[in-house]
Protein backbone atom coordinates (compact mmCIF):
# COMPACT_ATOMS: atom_id res chain seq x y z
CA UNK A 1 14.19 1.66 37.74
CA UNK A 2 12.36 1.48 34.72
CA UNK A 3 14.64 1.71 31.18
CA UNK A 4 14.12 4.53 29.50
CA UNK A 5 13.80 3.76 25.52
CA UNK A 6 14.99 6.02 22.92
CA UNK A 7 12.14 7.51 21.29
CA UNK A 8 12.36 6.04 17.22
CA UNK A 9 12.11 8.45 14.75
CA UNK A 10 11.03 8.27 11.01
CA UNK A 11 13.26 9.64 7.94
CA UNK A 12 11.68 12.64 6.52
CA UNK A 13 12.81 12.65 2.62
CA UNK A 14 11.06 9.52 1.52
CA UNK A 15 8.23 10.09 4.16
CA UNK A 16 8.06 13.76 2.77
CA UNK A 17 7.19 12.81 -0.88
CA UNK A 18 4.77 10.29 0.66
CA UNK A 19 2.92 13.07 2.12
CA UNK A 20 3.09 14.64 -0.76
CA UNK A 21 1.53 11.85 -2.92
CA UNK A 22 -1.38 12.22 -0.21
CA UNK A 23 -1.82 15.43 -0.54
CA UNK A 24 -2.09 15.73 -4.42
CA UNK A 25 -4.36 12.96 -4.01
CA UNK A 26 -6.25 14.51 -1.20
CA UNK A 27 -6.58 17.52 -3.64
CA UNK A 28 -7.73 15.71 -6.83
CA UNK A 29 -10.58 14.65 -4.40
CA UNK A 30 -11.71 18.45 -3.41
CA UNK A 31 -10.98 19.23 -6.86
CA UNK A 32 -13.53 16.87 -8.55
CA UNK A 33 -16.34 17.81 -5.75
CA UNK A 34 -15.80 21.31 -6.95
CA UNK A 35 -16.42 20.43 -11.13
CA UNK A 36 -12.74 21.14 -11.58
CA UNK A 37 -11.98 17.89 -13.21
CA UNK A 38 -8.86 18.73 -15.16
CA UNK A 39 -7.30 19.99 -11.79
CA UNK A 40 -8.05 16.84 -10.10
CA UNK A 41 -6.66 14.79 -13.28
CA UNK A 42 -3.30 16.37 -13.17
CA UNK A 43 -3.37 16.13 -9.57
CA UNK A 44 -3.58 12.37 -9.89
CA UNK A 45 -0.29 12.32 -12.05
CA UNK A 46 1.37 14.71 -9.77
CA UNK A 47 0.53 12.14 -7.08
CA UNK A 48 2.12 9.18 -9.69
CA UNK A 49 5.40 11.09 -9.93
CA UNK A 50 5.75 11.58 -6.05
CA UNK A 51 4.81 7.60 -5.58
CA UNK A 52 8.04 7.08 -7.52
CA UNK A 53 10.54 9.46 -6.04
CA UNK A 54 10.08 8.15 -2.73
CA UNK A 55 10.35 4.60 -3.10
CA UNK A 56 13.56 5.42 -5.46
CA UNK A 57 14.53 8.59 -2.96
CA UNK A 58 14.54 5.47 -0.01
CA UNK A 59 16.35 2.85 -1.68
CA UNK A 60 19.40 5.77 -3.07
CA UNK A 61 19.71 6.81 -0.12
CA UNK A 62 19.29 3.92 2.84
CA UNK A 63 16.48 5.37 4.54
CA UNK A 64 14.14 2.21 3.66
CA UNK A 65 11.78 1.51 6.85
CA UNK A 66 8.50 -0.42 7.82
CA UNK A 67 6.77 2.92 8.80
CA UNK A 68 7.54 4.22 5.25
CA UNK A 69 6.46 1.09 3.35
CA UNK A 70 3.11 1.09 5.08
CA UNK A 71 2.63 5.38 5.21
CA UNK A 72 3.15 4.82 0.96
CA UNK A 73 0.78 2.12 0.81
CA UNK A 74 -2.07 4.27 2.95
CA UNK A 75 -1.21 7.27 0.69
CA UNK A 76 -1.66 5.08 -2.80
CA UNK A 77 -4.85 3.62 -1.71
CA UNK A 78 -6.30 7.17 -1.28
CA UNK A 79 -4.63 8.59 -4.34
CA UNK A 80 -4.25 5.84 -6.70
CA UNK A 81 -7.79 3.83 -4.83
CA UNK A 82 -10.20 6.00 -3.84
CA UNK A 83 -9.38 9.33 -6.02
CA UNK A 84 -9.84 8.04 -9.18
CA UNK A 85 -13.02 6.33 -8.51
CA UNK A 86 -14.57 9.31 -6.87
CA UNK A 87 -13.38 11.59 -9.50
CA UNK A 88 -14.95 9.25 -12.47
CA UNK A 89 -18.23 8.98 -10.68
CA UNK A 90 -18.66 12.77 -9.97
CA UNK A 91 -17.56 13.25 -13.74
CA UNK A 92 -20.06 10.85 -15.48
CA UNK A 93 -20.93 7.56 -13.67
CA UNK A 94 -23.20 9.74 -11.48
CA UNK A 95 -25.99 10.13 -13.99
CA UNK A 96 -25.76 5.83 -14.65
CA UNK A 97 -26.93 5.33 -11.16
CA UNK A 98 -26.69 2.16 -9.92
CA UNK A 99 -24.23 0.88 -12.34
CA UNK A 100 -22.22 4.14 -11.85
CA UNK A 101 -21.58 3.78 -8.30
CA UNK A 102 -20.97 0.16 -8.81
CA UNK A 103 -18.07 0.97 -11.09
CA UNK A 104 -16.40 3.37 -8.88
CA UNK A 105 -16.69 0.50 -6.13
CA UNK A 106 -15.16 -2.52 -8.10
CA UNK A 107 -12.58 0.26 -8.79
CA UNK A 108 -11.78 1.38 -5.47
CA UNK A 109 -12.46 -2.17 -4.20
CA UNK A 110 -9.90 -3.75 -6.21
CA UNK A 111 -7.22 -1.48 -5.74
CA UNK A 112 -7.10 -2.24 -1.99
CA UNK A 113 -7.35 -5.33 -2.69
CA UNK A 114 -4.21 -5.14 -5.15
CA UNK A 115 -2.19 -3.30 -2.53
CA UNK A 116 -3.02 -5.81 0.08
CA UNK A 117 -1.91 -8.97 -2.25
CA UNK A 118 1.45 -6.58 -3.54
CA UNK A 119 2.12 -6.19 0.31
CA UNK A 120 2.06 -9.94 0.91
CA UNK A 121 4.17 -10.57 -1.99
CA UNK A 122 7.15 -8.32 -1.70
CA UNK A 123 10.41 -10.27 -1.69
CA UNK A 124 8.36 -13.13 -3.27
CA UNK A 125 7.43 -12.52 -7.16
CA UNK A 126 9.41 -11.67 -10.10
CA UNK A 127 10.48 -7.99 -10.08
CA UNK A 128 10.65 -7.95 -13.57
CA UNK A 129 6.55 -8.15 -13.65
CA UNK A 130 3.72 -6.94 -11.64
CA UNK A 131 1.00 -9.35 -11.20
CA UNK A 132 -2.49 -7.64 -12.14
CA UNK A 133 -2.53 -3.70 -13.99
CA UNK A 134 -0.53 -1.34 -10.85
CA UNK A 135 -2.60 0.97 -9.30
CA UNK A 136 -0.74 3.94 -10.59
CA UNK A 137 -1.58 3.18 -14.15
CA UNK A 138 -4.88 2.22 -13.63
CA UNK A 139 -5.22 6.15 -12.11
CA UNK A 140 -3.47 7.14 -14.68
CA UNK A 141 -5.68 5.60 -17.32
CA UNK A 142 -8.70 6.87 -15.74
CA UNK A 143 -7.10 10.53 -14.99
CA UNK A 144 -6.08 10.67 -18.92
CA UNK A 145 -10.19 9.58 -19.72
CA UNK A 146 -11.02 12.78 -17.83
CA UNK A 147 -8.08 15.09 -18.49
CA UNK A 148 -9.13 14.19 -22.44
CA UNK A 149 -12.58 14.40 -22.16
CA UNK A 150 -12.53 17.73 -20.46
CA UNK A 151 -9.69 19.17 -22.54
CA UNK A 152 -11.55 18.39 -26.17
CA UNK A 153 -15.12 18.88 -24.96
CA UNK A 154 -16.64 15.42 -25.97
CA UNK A 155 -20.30 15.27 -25.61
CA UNK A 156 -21.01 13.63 -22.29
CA UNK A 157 -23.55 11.32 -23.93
CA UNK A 158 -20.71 9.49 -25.98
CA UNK A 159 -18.46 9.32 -22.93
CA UNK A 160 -20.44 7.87 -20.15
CA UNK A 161 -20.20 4.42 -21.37
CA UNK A 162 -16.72 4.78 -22.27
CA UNK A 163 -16.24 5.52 -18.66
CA UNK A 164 -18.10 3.11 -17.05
CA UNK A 165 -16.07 0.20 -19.00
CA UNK A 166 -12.81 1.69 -18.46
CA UNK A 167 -13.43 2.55 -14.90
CA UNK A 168 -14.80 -0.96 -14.50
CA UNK A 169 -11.90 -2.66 -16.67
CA UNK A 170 -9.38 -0.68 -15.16
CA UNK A 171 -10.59 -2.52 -11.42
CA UNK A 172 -10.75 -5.95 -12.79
CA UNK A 173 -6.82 -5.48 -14.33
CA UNK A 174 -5.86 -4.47 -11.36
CA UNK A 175 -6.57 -7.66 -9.03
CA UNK A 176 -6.35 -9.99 -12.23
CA UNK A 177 -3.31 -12.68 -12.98
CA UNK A 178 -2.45 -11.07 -15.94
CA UNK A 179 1.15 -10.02 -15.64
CA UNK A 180 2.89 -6.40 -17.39
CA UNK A 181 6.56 -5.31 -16.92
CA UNK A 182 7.45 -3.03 -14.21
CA UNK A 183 10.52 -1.67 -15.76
CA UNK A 184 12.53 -2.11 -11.97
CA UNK A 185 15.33 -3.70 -14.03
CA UNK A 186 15.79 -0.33 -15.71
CA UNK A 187 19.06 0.82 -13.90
CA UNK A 188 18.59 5.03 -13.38
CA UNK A 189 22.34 5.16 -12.41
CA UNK A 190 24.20 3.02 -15.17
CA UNK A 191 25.10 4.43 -18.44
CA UNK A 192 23.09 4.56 -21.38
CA UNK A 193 23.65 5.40 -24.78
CA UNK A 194 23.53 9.03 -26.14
CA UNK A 195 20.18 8.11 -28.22
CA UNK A 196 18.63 7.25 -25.23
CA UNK A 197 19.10 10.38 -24.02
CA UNK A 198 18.23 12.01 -27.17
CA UNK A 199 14.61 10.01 -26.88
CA UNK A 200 13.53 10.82 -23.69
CA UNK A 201 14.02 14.27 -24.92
CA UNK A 202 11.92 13.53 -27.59
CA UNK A 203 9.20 11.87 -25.76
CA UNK A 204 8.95 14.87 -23.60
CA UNK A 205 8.61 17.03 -26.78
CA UNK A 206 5.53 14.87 -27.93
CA UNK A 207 4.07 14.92 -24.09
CA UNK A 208 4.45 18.54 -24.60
CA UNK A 209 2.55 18.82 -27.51
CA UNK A 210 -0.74 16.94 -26.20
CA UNK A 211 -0.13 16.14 -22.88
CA UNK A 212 -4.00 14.75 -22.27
CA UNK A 213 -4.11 12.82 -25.44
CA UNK A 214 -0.15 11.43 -25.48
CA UNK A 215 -0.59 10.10 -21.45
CA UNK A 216 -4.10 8.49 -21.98
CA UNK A 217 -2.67 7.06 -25.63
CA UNK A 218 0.43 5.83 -23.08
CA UNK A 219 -1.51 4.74 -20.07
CA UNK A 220 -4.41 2.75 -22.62
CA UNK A 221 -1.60 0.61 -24.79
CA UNK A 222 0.40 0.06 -21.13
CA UNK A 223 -2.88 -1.60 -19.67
CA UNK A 224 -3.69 -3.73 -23.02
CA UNK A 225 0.15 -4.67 -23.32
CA UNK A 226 -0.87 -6.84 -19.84
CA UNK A 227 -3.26 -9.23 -21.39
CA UNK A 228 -1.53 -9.24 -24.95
CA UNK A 229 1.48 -10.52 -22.78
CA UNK A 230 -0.19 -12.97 -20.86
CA UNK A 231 -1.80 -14.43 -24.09
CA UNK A 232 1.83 -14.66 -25.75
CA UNK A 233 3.32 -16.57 -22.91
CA UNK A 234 -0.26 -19.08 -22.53
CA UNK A 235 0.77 -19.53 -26.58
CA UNK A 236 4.20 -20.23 -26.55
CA UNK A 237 3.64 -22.67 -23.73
CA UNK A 238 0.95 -24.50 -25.71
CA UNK A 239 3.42 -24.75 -29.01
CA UNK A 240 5.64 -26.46 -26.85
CA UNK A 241 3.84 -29.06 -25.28
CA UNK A 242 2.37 -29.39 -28.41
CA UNK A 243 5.85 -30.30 -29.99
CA UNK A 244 6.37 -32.60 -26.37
CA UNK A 245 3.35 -34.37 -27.44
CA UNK A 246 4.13 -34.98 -31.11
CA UNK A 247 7.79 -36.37 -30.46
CA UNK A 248 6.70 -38.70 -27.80
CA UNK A 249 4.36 -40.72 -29.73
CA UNK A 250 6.41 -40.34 -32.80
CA UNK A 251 9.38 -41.69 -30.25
CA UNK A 252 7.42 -44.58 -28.99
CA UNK A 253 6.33 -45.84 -32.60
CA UNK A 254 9.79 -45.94 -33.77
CA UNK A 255 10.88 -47.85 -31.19
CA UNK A 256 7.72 -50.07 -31.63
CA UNK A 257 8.83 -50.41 -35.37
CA UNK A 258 12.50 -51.20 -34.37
CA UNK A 259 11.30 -53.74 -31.82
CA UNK A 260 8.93 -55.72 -34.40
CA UNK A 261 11.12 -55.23 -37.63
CA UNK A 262 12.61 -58.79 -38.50
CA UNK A 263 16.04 -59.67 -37.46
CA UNK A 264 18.65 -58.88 -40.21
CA UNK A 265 19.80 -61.95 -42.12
CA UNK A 266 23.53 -62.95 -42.23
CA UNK A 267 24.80 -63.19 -46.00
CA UNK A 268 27.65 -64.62 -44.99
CA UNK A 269 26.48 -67.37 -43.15
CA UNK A 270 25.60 -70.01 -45.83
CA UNK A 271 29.50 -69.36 -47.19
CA UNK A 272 32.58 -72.08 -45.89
CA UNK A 273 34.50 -71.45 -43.72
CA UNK A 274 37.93 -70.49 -45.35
């Protein structure tokens, strides 16, 4: 007789805000083929908060699996990959053509591309950093563009480049070297002091006031904080091999002096014995 196998099932919290990071994502699409950019903007950030509830919703409560790891990295490439891209290019990089759709493409390209290497390297790198710009931010940096753009009614004219180098920049961050902080250390279930409570309030408050404005301000210093990092450390590594450099010559000439310096004469020599 053949053994029957127990049919595997998947956990449906985490897997439930995965599908729901799909769907906003998903939506932001339809949303951007029908001119409704701002919809599809704040779509994309509704997508960003569902990609981190599950991942934290998994880990609080044991429910961690293969399936789930590989569902969320499916649902990011088409909301964090392909949404963004498609939503810039229907906005503005249509009218640039060529270079337009080549924008959108290094965008989308490099995003896979970043998922595939963050794949390969879980377990392995520093979860303090994130090698190359995450492909939430990068969506959101694109998503606050738009959101902005449509919410203050800039000419068109003066945003299309701004677009296509963002869009373009935002891609080559993404599957660069250049590391930025992922903020995992930050422990959600420790105790903090009161006036960190009292400024996430407050940040809220200024989100509240400007939402478009405050997430793309956010989003744009996050992404330049990357290579502003990166060109800290390559400095402070230079200063000190710099200083290695100077104290081993300046090592080896004083014991070149010591070694040729004439031997010390006895003053006491010449005198009788007593």
């Amino acid at each position: 007789m053949k053994k029957v196998t127990k049919a595997q099932g998947i956990y449906l919290l985490p897997n439930l805000l995965t599908t729901g990071n799909l769907f906003a994502g998903f939506y932001a699409i339809t949303a951007a083929m029908t001119d409704r950019f701002e919809a599809a903007a704040i779509a994309i950030f509704a997508a960003m908060i569902l990609d981190g509830l599950d991942g934290r919703v998994a880990r609080m409560t044991h429910t961690q699996s293969a399936f789930g790891a590989e569902y969320d990295s499916l649902s990011d490439m088409v909301s964090f990959g392909v949404a963004p891209a498609l939503i810039a290019y229907e906005w503005m990089l249509r009218d640039l053509g060529k270079l337009g759709w080549f924008a959108a493409f290094v965008y989308a390209a490099a995003a896979a591309l970043r998922l595939a290497r963050f794949n390969t390297q879980v377990g392995k790198s520093d979860k303090r950093y994130f090698q190359g710009l995450a492909s939430p931010a990068a969506a959101a940096l694109i998503a606050g563009l738009v959101w902005v753009g449509v919410d203050f009614d800039i000419n068109a004219d003066i945003l299309r480049l701004s677009v296509f180098v963002i869009t373009l920049l935002a891609g080559i961050l993404m599957f660069s070297n250049v590391r930025y902080h992922s903020f995992k250390e930050f422990d959600l279930k420790g105790k903090v002091p009161f006036l960190t409570l009292v400024s996430v309030m407050l940040a809220f408050a200024v989100i509240r006031l400007q939402p478009p404005l405050v997430l793309f301000t956010l989003f744009l210093g996050y992404a330049i904080s990357g290579p502003l990092l990166t060109l800290y450390a390559l400095r402070i590594r230079r200063a000190e091999r710099g200083k290695a450099g100077k104290l081993e010559p300046g090592a080896s000439a004083s014991n070149q002096q010591a070694d040729n310096s004439p031997p010390h004469e006895d003053k006491d020599k010449d005198k009788p014995a007593s």
